[in-house]
Protein backbone atom coordinates (compact mmCIF):
# COMPACT_ATOMS: atom_id res chain seq x y z
CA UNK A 1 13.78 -26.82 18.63
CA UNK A 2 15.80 -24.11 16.74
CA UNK A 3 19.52 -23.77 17.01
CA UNK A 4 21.45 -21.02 16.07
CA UNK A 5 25.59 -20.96 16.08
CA UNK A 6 26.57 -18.16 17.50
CA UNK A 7 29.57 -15.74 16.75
CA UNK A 8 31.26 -13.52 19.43
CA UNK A 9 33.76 -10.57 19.72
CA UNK A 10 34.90 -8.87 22.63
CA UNK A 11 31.23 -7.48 23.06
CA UNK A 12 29.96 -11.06 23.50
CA UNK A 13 27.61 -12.62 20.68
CA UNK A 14 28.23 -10.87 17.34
CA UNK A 15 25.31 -8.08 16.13
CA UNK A 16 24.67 -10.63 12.99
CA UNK A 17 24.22 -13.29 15.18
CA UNK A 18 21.44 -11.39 17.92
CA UNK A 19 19.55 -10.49 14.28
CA UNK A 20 20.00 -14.38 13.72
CA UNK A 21 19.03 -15.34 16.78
CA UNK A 22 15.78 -12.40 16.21
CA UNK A 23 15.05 -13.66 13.11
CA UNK A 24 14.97 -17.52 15.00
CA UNK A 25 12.07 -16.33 17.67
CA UNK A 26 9.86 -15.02 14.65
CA UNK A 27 10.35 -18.25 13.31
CA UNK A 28 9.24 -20.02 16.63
CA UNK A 29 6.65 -17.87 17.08
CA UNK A 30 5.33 -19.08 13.27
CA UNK A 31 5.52 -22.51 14.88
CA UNK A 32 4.34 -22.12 17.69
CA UNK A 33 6.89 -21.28 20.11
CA UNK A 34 9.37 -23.97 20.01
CA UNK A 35 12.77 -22.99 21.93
CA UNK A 36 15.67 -21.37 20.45
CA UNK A 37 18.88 -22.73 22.08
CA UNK A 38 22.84 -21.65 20.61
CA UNK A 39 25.30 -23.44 20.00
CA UNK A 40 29.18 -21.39 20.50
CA UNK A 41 31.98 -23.13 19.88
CA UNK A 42 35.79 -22.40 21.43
CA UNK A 43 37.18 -20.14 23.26
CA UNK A 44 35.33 -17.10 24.02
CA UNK A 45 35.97 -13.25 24.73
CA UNK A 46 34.37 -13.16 28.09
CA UNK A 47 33.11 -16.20 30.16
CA UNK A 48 30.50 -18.36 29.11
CA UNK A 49 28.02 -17.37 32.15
CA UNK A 50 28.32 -13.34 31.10
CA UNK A 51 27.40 -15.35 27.12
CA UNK A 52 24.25 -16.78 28.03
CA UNK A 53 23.33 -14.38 30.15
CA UNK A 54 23.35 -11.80 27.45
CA UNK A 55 22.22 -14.70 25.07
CA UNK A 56 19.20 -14.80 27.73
CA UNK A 57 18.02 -11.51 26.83
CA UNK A 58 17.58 -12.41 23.62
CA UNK A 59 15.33 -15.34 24.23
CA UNK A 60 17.44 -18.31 24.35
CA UNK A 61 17.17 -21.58 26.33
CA UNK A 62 20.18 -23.23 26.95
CA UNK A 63 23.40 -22.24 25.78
CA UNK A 64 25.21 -25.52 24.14
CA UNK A 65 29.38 -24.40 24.66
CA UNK A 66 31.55 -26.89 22.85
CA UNK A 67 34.90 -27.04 23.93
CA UNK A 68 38.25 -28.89 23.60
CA UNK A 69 41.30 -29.07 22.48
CA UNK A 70 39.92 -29.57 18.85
CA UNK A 71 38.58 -26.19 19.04
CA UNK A 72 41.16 -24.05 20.24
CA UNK A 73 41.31 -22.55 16.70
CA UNK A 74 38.98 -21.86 14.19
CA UNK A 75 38.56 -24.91 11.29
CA UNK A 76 35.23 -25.15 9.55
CA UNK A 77 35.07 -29.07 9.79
CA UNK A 78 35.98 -29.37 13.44
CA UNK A 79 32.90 -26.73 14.00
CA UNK A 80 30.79 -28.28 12.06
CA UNK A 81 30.93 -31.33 13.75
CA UNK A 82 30.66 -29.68 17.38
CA UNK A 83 27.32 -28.24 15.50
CA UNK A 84 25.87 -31.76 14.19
CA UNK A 85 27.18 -33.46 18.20
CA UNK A 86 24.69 -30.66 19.45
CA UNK A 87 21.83 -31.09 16.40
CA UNK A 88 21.94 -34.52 17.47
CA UNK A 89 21.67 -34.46 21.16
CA UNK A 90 18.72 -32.19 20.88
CA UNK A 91 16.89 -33.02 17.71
CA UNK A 92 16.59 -29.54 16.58
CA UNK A 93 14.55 -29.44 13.46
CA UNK A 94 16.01 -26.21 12.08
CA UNK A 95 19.48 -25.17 12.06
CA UNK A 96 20.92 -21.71 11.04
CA UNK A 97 23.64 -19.26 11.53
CA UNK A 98 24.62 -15.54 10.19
CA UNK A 99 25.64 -15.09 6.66
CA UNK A 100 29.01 -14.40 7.59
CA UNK A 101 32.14 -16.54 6.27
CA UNK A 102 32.56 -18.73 9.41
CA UNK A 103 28.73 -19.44 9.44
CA UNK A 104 27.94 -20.34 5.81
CA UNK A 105 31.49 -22.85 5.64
CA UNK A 106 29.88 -24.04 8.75
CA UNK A 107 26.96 -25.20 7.74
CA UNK A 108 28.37 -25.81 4.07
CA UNK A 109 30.01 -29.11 6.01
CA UNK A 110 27.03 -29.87 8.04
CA UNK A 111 24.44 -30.17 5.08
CA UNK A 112 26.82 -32.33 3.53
CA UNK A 113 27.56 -34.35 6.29
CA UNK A 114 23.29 -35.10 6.94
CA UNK A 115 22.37 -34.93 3.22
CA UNK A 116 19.97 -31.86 3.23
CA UNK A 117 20.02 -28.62 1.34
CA UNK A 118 20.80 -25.17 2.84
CA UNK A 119 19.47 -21.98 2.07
CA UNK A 120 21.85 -19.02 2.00
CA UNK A 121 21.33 -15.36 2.70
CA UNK A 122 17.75 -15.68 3.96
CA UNK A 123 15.75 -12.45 4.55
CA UNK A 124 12.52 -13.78 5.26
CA UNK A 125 10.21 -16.59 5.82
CA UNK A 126 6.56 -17.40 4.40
CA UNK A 127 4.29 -20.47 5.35
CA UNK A 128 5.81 -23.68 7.47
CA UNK A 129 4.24 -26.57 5.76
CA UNK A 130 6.02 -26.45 3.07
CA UNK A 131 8.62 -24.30 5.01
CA UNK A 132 9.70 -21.29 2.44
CA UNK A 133 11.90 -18.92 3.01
CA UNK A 134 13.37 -16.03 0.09
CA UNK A 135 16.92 -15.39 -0.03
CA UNK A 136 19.64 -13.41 -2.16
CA UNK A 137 21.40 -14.28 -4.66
CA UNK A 138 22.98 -12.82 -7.57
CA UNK A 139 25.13 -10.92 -5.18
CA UNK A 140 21.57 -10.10 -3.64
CA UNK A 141 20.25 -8.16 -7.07
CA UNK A 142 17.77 -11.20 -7.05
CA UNK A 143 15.21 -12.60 -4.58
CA UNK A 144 14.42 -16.00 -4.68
CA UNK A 145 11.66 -18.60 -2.72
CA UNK A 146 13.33 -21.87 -2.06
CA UNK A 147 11.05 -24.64 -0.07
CA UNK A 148 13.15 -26.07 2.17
CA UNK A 149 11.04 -29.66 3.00
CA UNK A 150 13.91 -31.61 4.52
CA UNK A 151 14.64 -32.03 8.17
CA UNK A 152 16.54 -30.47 9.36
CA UNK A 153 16.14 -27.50 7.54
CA UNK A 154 19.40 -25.46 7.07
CA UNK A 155 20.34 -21.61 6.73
CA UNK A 156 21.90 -18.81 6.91
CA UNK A 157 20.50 -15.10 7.64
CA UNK A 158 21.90 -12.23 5.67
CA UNK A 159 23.40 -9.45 7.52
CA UNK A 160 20.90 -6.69 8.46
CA UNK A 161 17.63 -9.03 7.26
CA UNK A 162 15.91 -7.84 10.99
CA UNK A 163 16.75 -5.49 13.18
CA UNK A 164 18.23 -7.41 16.62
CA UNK A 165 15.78 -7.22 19.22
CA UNK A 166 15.88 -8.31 22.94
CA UNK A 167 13.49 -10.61 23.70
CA UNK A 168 10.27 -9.67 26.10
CA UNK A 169 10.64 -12.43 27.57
CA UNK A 170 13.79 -13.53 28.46
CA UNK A 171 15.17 -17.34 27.78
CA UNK A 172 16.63 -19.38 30.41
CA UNK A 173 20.14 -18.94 29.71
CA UNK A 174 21.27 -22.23 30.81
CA UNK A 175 25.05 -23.22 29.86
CA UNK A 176 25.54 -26.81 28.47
CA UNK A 177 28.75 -27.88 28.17
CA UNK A 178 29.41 -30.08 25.49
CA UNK A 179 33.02 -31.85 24.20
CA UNK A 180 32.03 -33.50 21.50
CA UNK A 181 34.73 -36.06 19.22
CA UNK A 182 36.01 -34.64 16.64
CA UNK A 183 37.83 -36.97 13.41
CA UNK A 184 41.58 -36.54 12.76
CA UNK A 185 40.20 -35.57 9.18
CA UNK A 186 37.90 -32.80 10.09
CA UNK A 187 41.57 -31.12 11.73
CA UNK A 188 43.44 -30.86 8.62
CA UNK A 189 42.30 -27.41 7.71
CA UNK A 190 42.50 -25.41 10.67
CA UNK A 191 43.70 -21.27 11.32
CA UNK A 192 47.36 -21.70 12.42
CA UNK A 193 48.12 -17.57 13.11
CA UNK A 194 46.37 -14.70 12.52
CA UNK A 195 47.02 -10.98 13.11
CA UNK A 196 45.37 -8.06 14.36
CA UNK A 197 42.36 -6.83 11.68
CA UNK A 198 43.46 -3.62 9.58
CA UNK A 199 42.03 -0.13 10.85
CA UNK A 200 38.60 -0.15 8.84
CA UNK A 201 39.49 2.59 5.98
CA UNK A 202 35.46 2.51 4.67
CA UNK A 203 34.88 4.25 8.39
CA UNK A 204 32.13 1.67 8.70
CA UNK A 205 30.39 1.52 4.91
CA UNK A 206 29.09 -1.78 5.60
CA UNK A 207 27.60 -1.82 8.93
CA UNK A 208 26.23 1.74 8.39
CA UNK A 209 22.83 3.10 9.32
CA UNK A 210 22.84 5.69 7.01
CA UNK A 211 24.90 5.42 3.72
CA UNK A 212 25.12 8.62 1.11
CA UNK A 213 25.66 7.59 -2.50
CA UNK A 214 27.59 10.03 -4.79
CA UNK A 215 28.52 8.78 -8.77
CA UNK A 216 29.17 10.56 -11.70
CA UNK A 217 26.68 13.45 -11.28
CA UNK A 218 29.10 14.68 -8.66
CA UNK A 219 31.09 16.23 -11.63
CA UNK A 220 34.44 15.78 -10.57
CA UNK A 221 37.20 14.76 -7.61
CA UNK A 222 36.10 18.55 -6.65
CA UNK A 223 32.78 18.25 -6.59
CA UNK A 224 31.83 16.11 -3.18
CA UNK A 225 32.02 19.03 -0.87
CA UNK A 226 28.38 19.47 -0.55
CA UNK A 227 27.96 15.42 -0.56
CA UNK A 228 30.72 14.99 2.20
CA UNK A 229 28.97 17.99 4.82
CA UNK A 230 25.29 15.65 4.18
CA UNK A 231 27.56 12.71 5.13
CA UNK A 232 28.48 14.59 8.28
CA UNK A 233 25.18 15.87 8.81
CA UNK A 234 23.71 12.64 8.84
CA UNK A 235 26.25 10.84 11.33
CA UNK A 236 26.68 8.55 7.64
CA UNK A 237 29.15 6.82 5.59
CA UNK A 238 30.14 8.17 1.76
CA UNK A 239 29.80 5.27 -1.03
CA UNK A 240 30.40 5.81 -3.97
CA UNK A 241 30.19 4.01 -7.58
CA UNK A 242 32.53 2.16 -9.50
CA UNK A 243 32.82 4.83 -12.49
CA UNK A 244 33.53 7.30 -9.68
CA UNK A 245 36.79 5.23 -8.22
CA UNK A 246 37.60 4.44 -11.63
CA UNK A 247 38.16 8.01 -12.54
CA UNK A 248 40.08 8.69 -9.49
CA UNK A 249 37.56 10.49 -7.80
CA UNK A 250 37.33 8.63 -4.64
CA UNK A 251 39.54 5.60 -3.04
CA UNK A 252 38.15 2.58 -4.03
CA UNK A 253 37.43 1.49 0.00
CA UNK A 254 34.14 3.44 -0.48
CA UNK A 255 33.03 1.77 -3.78
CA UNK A 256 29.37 0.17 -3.34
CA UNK A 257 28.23 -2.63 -5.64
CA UNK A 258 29.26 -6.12 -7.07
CA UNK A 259 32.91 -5.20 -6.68
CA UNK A 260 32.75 -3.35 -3.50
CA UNK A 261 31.04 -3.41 -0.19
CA UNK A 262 27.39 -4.40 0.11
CA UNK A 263 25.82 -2.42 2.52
CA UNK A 264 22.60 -2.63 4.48
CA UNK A 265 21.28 1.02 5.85
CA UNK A 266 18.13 1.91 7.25
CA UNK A 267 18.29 4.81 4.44
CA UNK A 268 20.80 4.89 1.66
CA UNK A 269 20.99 8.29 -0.18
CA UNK A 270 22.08 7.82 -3.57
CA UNK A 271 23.00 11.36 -5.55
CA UNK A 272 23.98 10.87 -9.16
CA UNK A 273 23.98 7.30 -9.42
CA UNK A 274 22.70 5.63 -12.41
CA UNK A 275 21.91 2.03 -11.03
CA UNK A 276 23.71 0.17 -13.00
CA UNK A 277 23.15 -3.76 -12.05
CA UNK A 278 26.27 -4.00 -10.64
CA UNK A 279 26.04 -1.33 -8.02
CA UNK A 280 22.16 -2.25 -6.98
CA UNK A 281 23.82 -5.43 -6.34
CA UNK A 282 25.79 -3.68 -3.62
CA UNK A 283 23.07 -1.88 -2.07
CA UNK A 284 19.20 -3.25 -2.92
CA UNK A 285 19.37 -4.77 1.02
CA UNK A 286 18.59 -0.88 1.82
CA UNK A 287 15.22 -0.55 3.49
CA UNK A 288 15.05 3.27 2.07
CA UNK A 289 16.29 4.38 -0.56
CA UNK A 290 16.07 8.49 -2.09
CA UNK A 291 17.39 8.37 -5.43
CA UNK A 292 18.28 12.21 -6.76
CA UNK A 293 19.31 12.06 -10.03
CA UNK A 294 18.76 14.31 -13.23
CA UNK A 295 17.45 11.70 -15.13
CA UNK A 296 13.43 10.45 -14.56
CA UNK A 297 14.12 7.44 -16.26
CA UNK A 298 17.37 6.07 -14.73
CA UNK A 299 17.43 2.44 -12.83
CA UNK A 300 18.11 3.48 -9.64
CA UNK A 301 15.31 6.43 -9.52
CA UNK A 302 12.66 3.02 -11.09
CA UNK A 303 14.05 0.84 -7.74
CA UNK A 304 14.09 3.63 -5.26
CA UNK A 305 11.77 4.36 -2.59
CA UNK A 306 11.78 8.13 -3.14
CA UNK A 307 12.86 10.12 -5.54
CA UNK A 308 13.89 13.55 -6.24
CA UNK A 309 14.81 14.62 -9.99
CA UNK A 310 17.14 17.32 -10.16
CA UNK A 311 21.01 18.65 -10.21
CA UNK A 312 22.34 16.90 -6.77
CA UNK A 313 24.47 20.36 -6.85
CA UNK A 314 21.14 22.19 -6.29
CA UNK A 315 19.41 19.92 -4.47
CA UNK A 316 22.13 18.39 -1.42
CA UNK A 317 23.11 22.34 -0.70
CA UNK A 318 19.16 22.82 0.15
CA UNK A 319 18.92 19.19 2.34
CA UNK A 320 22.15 20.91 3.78
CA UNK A 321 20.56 24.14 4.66
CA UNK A 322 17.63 22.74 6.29
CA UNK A 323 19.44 19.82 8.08
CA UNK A 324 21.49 23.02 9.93
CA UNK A 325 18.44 24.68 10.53
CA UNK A 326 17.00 21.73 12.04
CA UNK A 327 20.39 21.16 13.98
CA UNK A 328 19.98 24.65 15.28
């Protein structure tokens, strides 16, 4: 059996999770077609029947809900152990979770707790026996293989690694409650307040479909009119690179790269932008990239899908002109 702990938000199980809990059916399709059951831990934003009944459509058994008095706020520790309580019960032989910050301290504490490795930022899988599976690292400029051979096997799925897709057929949805005992020492770090999240000033850079790139080809703070109307055009977000906040340009909220937000579009448009390592590290999860860029022989026109070699002041006003014409 595969589990998967589950995130929610006031829509129910979080989008990273579904492409978690997506990525989980390929992987039980590989073997066979064991189940996929979730674990969710706490309070959630709805009731639990409306969770696994959404949870259903995406294929999942039984929905394990851990509750208590242990986890009426979030502490790594405490939900790891309401994780191993339901690894236990079940014998699942793979464990995983998104690639967010709750679900990689998670399972941090539960692969030290059972003595296997984890696997971080997965984006795919290859062969079961050994079980392999390539992840990113080097602030994902870098793919790696890692075999993991242990049992259970432990990971997390990087944000945007599959696309979350309902399941044909639909799991069982079953809810099973679970209270599990959790040690005085696995309370000690714990959230005690939090407050309302701050108004999201990227307007959405990292959950973006569509993502166009501007960097120092744009010229100047003046010269991101054109860039800004293919932004619109495109229903996108503007990112930008480092040298480009660093001048002023921009607001550092849309900086891409090592030092900024790493972004994972369906099509990432990147107009002036050399490629330097520390931006590609921001956006190589792209699954299409168009480089335009003046120079042939710059990085990010080598890594890029497409390319397009020219003055981005000449060539966005003519994607602009046909975009309206296509808009009609």
């Amino acid at each position: 059996m595969i589990l998967v702990l589950v995130e929610t938000d006031a829509t129910g199980a979080i989008e990273v999770s579904r492409e978690t809990i997506t990525f989980a059916r390929d992987l039980s399709a590989a073997g066979g077609g064991v189940p996929v059951d979730a674990v969710v831990v706490g309070e959630l934003p709805g009731t639990a029947e409306e969770l696994a009944q959404q949870l259903a459509s995406y294929g999942v058994r039984d929905v394990h809900h851990a509750t208590g008095e242990a986890f009426s706020a979030y502490g790594g520790a405490s939900w790891a152990s309401a994780v191993q309580a339901v690894r236990d019960s079940t014998g699942a032989v793979v464990v995983t979770a998104a690639g967010t910050p709750r679900g990689m301290e998670v399972l941090a504490h539960l692969t030290a707790r059972i003595g296997v490795a984890m696997a971080a930022n997965v984006v795919s899988f290859e062969g079961l026996a050994p079980f392999t599976v390539t992840r990113q690292v080097v602030s994902g400029s870098v793919l790696e293989e890692m075999v993991l051979d242990e049992r259970p096997a432990v990971f997390t799925v990087a944000g945007h690694a599959v696309e979350a897709v309902p399941a044909q057929t639909p799991g069982a949805g079953r809810l099973v409650p679970s209270s599990p005992e959790v040690a005085e020492a696995d309370l000690i770090a714990r959230v005690v307040s939090s407050e309302p999240p701050q108004a999201d000033l990227s307007g959405g850079l990292k959950t973006a479909r569509v993502v166009v790139g501007a960097g120092r080809g744009a010229g100047s703070a003046e010269g991101f009119g054109d860039l800004l109307e293919l932004r619109d055009l495109l229903d996108a977000s503007l990112g930008v690179s480092r040298v480009v906040t660093s001048l002023g340009w921009r607001p550092h909220h849309e900086q891409v790269g090592q030092t900024g937000s790493r972004i994972s579009p369906d099509l990432y448009v990147a107009c002036g932008i050399s490629g330097a390592i520390q931006h590609w590290a921001g956006c190589s999860s792209a699954k299409t990239i168009l480089a335009i860029n003046t120079d042939a022989e710059a990085p990010m026109v080598a890594k890029a899908h497409y390319a397009v070699i020219g003055d981005l002041h000449e060539i966005v006003p003519a994607i602009n002109e046909e975009l309206r014409k296509r808009k009609g």
